[in-house]
Every structure is written in structure tokens, then in C-alpha cells.
N, C-alpha and C. Protein backbone atom coordinates (compact mmCIF):
# COMPACT_ATOMS: atom_id res chain seq x y z
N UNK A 1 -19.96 29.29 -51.56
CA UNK A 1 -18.95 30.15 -52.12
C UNK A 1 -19.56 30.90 -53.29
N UNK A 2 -19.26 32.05 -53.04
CA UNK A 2 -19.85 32.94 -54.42
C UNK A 2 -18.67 33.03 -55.32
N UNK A 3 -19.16 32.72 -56.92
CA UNK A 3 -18.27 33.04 -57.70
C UNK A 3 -19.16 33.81 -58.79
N UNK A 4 -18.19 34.87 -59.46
CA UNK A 4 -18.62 35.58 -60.23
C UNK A 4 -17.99 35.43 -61.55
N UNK A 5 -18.67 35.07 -62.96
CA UNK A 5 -17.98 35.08 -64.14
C UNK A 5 -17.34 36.51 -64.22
N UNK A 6 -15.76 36.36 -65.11
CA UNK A 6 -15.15 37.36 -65.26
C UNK A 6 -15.64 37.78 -66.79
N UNK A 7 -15.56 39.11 -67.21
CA UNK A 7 -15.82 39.19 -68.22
C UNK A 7 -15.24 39.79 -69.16
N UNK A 8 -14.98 40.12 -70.15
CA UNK A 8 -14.10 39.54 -71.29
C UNK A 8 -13.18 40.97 -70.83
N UNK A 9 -11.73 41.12 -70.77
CA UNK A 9 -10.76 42.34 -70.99
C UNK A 9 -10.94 42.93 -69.31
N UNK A 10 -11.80 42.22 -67.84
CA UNK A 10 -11.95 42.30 -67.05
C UNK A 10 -10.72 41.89 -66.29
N UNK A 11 -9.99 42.58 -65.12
CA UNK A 11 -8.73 42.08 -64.79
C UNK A 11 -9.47 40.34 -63.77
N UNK A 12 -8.25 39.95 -63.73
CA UNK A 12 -7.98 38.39 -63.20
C UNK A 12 -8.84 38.35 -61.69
N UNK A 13 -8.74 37.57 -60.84
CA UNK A 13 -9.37 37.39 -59.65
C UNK A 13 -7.57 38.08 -58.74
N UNK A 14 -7.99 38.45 -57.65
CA UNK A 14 -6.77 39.11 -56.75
C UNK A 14 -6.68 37.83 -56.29
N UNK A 15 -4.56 37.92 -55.85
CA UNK A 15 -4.16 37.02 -55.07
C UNK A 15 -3.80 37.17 -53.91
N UNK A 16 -5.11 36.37 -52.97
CA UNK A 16 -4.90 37.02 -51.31
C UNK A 16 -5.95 37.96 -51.49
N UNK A 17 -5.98 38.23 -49.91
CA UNK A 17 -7.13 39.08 -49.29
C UNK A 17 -6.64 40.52 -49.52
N UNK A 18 -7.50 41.28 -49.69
CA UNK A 18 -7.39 42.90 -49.56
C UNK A 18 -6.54 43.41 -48.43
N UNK A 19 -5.61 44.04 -48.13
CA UNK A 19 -5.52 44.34 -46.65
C UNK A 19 -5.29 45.65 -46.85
N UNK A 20 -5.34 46.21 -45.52
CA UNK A 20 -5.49 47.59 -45.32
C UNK A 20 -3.90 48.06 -45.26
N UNK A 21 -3.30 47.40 -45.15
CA UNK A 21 -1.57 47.98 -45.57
C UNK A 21 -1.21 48.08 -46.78
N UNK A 22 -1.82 48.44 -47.80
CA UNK A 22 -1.43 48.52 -49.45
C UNK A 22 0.06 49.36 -49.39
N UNK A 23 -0.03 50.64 -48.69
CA UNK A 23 1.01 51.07 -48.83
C UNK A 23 2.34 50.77 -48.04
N UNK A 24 2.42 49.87 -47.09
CA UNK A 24 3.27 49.58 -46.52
C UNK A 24 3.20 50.24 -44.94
N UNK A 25 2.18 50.99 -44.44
CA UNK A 25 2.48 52.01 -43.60
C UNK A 25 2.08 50.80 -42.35
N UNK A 26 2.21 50.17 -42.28
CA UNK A 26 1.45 49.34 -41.41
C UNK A 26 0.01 49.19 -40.67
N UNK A 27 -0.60 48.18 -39.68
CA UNK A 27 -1.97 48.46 -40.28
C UNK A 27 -2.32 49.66 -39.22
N UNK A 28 -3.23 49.98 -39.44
CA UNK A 28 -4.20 51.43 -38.71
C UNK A 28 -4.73 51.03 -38.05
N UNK A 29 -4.83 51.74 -36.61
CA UNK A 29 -5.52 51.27 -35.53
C UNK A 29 -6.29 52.44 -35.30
N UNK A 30 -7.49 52.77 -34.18
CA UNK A 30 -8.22 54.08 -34.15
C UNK A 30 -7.50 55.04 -33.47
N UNK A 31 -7.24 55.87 -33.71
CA UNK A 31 -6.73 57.02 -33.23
C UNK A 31 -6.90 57.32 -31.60
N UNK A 32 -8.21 57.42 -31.29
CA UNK A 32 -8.55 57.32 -29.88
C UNK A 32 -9.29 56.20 -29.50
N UNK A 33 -8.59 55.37 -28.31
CA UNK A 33 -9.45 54.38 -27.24
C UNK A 33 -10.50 54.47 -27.15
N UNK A 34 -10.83 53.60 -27.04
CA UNK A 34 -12.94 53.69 -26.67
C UNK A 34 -13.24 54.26 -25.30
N UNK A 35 -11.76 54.06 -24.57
CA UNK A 35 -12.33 54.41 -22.57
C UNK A 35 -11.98 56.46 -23.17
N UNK A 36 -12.02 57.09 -24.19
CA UNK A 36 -11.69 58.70 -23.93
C UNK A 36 -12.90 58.84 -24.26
N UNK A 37 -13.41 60.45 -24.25
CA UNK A 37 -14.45 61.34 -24.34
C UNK A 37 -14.56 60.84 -25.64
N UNK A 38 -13.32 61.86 -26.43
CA UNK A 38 -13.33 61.92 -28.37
C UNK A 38 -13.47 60.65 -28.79
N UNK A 39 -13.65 59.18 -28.75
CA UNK A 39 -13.96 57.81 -29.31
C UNK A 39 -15.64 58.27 -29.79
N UNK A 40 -16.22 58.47 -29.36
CA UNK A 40 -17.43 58.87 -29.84
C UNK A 40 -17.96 60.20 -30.47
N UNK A 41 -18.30 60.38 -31.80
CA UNK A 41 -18.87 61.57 -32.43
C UNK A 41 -19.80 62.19 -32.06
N UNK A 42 -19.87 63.75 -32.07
CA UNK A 42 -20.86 64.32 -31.88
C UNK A 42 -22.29 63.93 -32.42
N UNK A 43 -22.66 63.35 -33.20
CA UNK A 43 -23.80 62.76 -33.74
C UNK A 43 -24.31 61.33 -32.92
N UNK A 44 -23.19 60.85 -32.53
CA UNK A 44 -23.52 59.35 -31.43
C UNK A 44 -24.12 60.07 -30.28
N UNK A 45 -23.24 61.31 -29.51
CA UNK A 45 -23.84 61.68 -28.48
C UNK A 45 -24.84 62.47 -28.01
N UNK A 46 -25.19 62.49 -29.64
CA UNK A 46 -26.66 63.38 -29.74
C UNK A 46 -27.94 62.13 -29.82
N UNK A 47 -27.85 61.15 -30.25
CA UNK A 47 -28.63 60.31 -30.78
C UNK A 47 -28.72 59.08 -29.15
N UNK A 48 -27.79 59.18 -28.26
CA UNK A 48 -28.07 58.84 -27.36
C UNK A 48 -28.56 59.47 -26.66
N UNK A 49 -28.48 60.73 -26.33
CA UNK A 49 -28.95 61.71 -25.35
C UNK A 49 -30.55 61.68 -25.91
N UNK A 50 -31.11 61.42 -26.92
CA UNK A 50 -32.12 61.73 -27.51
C UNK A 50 -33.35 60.39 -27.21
N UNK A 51 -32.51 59.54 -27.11
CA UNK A 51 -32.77 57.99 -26.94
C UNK A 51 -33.26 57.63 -25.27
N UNK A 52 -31.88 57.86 -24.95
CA UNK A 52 -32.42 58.10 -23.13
C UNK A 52 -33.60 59.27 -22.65
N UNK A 53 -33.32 60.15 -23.05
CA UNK A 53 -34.68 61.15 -23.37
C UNK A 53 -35.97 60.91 -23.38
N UNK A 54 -36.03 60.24 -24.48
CA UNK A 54 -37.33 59.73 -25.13
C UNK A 54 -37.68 58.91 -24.03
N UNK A 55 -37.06 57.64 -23.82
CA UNK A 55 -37.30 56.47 -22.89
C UNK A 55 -37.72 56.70 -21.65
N UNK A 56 -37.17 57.85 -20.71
CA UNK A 56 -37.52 58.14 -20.01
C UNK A 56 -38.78 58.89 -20.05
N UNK A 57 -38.92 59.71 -20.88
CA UNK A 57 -40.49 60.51 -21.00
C UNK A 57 -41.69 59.29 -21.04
N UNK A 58 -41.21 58.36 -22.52
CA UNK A 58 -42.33 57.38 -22.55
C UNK A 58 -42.64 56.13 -21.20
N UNK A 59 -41.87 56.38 -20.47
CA UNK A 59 -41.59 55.47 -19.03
C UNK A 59 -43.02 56.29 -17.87
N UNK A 60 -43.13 57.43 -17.96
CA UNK A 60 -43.82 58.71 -17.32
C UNK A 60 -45.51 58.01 -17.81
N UNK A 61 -45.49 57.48 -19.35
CA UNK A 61 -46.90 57.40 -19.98
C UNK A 61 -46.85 55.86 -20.62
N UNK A 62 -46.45 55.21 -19.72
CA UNK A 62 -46.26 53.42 -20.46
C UNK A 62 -47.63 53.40 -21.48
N UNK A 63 -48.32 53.12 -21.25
CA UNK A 63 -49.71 52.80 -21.69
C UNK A 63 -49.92 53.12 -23.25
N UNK A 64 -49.98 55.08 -22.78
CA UNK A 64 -49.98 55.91 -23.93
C UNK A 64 -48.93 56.09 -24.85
N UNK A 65 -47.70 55.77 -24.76
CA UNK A 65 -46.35 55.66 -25.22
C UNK A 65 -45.65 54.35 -25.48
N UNK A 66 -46.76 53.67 -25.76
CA UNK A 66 -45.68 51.69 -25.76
C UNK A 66 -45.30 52.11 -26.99
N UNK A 67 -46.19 52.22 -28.37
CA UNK A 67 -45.52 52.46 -29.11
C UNK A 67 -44.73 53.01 -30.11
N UNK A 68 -44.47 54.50 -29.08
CA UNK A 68 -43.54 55.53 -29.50
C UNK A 68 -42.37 55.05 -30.47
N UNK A 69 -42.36 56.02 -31.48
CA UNK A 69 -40.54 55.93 -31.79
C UNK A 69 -40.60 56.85 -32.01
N UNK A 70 -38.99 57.12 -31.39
CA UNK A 70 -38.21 58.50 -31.26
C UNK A 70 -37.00 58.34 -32.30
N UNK A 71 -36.94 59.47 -33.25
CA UNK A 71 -36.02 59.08 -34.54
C UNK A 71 -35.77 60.37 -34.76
N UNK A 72 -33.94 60.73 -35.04
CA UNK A 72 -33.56 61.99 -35.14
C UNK A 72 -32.96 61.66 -36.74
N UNK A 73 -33.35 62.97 -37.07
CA UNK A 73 -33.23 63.38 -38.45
C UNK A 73 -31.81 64.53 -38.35
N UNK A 74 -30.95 65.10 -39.17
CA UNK A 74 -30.50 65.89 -39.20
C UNK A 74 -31.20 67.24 -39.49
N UNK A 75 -31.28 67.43 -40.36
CA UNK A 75 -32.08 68.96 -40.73
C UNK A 75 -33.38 68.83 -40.65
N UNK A 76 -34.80 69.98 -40.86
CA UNK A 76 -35.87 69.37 -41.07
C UNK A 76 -36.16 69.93 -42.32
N UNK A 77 -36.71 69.11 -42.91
CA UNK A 77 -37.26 69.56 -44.86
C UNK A 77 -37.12 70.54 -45.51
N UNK A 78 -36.72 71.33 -46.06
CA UNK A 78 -37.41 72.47 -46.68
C UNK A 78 -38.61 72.76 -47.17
N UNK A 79 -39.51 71.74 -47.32
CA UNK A 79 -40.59 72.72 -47.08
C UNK A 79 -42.06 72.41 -46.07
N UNK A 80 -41.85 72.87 -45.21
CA UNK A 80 -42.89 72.42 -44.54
C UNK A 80 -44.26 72.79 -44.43
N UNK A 81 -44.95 71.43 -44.11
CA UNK A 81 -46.47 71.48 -44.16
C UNK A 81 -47.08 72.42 -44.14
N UNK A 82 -48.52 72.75 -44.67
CA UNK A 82 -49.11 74.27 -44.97
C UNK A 82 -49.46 74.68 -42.97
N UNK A 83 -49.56 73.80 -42.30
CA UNK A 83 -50.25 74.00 -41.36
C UNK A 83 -48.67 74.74 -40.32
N UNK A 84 -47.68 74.46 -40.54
CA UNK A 84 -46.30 74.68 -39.53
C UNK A 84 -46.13 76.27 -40.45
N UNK A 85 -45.41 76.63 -39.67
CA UNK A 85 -44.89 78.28 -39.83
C UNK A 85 -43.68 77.84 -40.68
N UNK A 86 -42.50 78.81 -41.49
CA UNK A 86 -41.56 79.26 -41.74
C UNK A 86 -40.66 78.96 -41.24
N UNK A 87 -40.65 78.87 -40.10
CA UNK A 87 -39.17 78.94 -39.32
C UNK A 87 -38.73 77.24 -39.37
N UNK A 88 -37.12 77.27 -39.06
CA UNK A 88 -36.53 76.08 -38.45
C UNK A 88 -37.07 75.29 -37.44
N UNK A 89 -37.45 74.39 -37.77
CA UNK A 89 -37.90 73.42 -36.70
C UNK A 89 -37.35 72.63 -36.27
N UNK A 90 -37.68 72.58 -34.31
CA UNK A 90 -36.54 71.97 -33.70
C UNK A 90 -37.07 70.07 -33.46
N UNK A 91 -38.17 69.74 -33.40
CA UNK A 91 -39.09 68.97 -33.74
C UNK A 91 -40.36 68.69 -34.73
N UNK A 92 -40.46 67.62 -34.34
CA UNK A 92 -41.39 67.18 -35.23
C UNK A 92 -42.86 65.89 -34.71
N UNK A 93 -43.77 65.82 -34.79
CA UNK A 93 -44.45 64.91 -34.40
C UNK A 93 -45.50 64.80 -35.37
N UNK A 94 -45.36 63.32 -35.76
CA UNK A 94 -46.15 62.57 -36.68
C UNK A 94 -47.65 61.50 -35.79
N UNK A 95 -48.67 61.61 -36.09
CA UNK A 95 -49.45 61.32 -34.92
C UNK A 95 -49.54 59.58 -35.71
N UNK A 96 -50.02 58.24 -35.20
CA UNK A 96 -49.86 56.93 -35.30
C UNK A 96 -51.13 56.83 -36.65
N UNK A 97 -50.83 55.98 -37.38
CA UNK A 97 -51.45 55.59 -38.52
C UNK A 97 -51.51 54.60 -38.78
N UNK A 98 -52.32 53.64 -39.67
CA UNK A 98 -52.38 52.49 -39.89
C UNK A 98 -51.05 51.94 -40.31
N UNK A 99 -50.20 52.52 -40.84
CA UNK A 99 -49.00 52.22 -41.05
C UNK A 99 -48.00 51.86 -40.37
N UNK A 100 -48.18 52.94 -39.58
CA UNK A 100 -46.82 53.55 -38.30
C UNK A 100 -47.84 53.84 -37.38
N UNK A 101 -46.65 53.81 -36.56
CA UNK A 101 -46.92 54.26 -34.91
C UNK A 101 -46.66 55.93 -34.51
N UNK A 102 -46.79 56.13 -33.97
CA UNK A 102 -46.34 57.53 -33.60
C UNK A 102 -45.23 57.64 -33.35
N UNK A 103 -44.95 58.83 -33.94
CA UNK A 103 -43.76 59.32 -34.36
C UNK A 103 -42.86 60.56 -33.83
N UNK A 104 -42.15 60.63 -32.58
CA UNK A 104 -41.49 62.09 -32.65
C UNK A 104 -40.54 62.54 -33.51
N UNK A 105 -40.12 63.26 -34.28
CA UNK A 105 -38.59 63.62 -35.25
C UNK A 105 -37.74 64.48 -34.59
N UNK A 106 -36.99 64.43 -33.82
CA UNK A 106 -36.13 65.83 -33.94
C UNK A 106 -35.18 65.85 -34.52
N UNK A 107 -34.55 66.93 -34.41
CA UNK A 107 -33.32 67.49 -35.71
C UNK A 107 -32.07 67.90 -35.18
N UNK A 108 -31.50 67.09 -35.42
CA UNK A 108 -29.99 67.68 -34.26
C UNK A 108 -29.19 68.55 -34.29
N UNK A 109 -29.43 69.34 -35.90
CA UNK A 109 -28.46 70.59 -36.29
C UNK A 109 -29.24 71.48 -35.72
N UNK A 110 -29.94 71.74 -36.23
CA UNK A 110 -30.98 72.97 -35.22
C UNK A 110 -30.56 73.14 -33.96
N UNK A 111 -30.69 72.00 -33.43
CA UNK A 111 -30.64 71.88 -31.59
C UNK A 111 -29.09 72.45 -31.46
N UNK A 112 -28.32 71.74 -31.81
CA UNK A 112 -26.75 71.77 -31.57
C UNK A 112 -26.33 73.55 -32.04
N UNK A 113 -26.62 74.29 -33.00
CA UNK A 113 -26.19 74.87 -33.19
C UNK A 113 -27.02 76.21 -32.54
N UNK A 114 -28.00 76.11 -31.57
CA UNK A 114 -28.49 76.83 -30.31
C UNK A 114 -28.04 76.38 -29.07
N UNK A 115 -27.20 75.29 -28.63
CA UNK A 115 -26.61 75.30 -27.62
C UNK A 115 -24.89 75.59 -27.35
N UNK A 116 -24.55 75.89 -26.43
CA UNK A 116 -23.22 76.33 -26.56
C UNK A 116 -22.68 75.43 -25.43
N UNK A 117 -23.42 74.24 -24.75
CA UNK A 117 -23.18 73.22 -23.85
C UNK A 117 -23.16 72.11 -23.73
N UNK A 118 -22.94 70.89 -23.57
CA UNK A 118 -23.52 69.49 -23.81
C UNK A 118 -25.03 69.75 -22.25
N UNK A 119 -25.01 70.21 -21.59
CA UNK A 119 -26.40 70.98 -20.23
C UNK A 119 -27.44 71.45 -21.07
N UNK A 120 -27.00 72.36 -21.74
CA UNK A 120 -28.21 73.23 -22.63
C UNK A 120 -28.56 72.77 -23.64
N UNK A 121 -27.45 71.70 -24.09
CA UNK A 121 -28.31 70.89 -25.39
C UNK A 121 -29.15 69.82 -24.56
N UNK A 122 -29.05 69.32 -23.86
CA UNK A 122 -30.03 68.39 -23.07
C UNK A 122 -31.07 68.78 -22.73
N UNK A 123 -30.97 70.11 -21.75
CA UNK A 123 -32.24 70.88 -21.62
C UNK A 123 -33.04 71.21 -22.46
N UNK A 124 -32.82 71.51 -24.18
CA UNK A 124 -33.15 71.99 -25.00
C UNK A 124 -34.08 70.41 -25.46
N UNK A 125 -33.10 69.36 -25.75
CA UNK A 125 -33.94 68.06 -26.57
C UNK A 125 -34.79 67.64 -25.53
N UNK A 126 -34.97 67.63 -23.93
CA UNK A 126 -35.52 67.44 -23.24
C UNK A 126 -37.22 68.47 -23.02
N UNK A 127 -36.94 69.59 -23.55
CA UNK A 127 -37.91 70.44 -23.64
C UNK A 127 -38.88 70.24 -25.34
N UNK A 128 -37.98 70.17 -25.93
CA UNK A 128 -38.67 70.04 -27.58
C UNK A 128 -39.00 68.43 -27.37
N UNK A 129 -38.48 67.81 -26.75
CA UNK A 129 -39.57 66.18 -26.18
C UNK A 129 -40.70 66.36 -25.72
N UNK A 130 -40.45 66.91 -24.70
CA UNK A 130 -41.85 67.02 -23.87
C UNK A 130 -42.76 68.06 -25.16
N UNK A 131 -42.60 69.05 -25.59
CA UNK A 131 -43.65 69.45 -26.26
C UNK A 131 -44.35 68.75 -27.33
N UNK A 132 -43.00 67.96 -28.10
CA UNK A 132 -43.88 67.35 -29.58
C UNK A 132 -45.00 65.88 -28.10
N UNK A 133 -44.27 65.47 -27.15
CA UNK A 133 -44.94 64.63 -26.89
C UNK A 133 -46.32 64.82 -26.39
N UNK A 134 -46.18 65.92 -25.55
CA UNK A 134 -47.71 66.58 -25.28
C UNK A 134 -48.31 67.45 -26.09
N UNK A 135 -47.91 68.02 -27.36
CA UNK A 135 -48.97 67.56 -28.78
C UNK A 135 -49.57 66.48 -28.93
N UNK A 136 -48.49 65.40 -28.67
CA UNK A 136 -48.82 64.22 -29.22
C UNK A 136 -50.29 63.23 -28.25
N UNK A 137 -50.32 64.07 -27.01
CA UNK A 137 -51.10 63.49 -25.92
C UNK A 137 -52.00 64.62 -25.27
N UNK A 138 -51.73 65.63 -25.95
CA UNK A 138 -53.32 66.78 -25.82
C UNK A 138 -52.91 66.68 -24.23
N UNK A 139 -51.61 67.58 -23.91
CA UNK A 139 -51.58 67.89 -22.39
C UNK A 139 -50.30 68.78 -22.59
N UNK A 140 -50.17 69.61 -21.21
CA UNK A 140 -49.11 70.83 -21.62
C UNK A 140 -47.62 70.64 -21.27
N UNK A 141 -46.93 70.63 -22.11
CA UNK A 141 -45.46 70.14 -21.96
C UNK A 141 -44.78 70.40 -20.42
N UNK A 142 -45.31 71.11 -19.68
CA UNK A 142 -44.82 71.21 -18.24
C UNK A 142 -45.30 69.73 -16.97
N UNK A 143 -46.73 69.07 -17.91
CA UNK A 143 -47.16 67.96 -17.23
C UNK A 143 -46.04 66.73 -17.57
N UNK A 144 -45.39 67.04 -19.09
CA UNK A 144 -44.60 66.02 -19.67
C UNK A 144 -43.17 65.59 -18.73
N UNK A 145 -42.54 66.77 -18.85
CA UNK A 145 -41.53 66.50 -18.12
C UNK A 145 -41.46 67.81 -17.25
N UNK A 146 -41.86 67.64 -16.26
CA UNK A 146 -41.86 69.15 -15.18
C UNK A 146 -40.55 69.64 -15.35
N UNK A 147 -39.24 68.51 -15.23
CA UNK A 147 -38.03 69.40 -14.26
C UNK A 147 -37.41 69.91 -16.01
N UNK A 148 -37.91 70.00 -16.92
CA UNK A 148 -37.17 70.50 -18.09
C UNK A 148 -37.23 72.27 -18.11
N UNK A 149 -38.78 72.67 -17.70
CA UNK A 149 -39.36 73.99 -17.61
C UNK A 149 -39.16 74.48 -16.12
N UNK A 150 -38.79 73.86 -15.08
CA UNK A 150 -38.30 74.52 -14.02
C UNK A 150 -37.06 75.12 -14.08
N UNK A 151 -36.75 76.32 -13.73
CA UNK A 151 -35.78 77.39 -13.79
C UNK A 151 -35.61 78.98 -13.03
């Protein structure tokens, strides 16, 4: 049991548990079911789509890809490395170090706010995969994932 000294002109210990009905309104339940579309945020269904993504690409290169991580960032930095251009970047790839492993980043505002589809945003994180990954493996993003660049 944790107890904490009170300290001097500090109010008393509460009687009873906190509950989420303070005001009387009774308690709150979630707005939408878990079985609808809206139960999940646009940021969950970006971070899965990104996840299955990844998994599947690194599935293509077991060997060369065991120890990938794929990690989405929201924005990318303001200021980027002397070697990257100016512009918004829709990825990112960090190559493996004594530290870390290799690293893809992408950025989900970027992406999201060039697609006008949940199709074209897939196509889009599916294409900026395959490229940071074949940076990442000195081969041309059409070897990575063919059916992303077929069209």
C-alpha cells in the first residue's frame, strides 16, 4: 500500500474512490461500439495500414529485413539534414547502427493530406515503403514492391 505524508494546510485524504459521475450525469460509456467504422481514429488506421505494410514488404526480404522497424512519426522535422532537399518529406530512412537497427520513418500528415482516399493513401504509404526500403537495400523500389508502381 502506498501512503503519502500529507503536508501541512494540504486538503485531507478523499472518501471513496474517484468516479467518473462527479456530476451526477451518470457514468459515460463510448460513444461508438467497437464492431462500427468511427470506434477507431484516423491515426490508428494509419499506423496499422503502415504496420501491415511494412510486414509484408519485410516478409519479401526475411534475411535482409529481420531487423527492420517501421515507426510513424507525425510531421517530419523542420530542419532537415544538409544532404535531403527543402521540401516535405513523405519518408524517412535511418540506415542500422551500433545502436539501432534500421530504421524506416514515415509521416502521416504529409501522406494523409495528399490523399483524398483510404486506396490512395495505401498506395501512397505502400510506394514511400518500398522506396525508403530500397534505399535502404541499394535496389529500385519497383523490385520492392512491384504491384505499388503498376498502373
Amino acid at each position: 500500500m502506498d501512503v503519502q505524508p500529507l503536508r501541512p494546510g494540504a486538503p485531507g485524504p478523499r472518501q471513496g474512490p474517484r468516479r467518473r459521475d462527479r456530476r451526477g450525469r451518470g457514468r459515460r460509456w463510448d460513444l461508438i461500439p467497437p464492431h462500427l467504422p468511427g470506434y477507431r481514429t484516423r491515426r490508428e488506421r494509419f499506423d496499422d495500414l503502415v504496420a501491415d505494410t511494412g510486414a509484408a514488404l519485410a516478409e519479401r526480404f526475411p534475411r535482409r529485413l529481420a531487423h527492420l522497424q517501421v515507426l510513424v512519426e507525425e510531421v517530419p522535422p523542420s530542419d532537415p539534414a544538409h544532404w535531403e532537399e527543402a521540401t516535405v518529406l513523405l519518408g524517412r530512412v535511418i540506415p542500422p547502427g551500433r545502436e539501432h537497427p534500421a530504421r524506416v520513418i514515415v509521416y502521416r500528415r504529409p501522406l494523409q493530406t495528399r490523399c483524398a482516399s483510404e486506396d490512395e493513401l495505401e498506395l501512397l504509404v505502400r510506394q514511400v515503403l518500398s522506396e525508403q526500403i530500397g534505399s535502404l537495400l541499394n535496389i529500385a523500389p519497383e523490385d520492392v514492391d512491384p504491384g505499388a508502381w503498376t498502373d
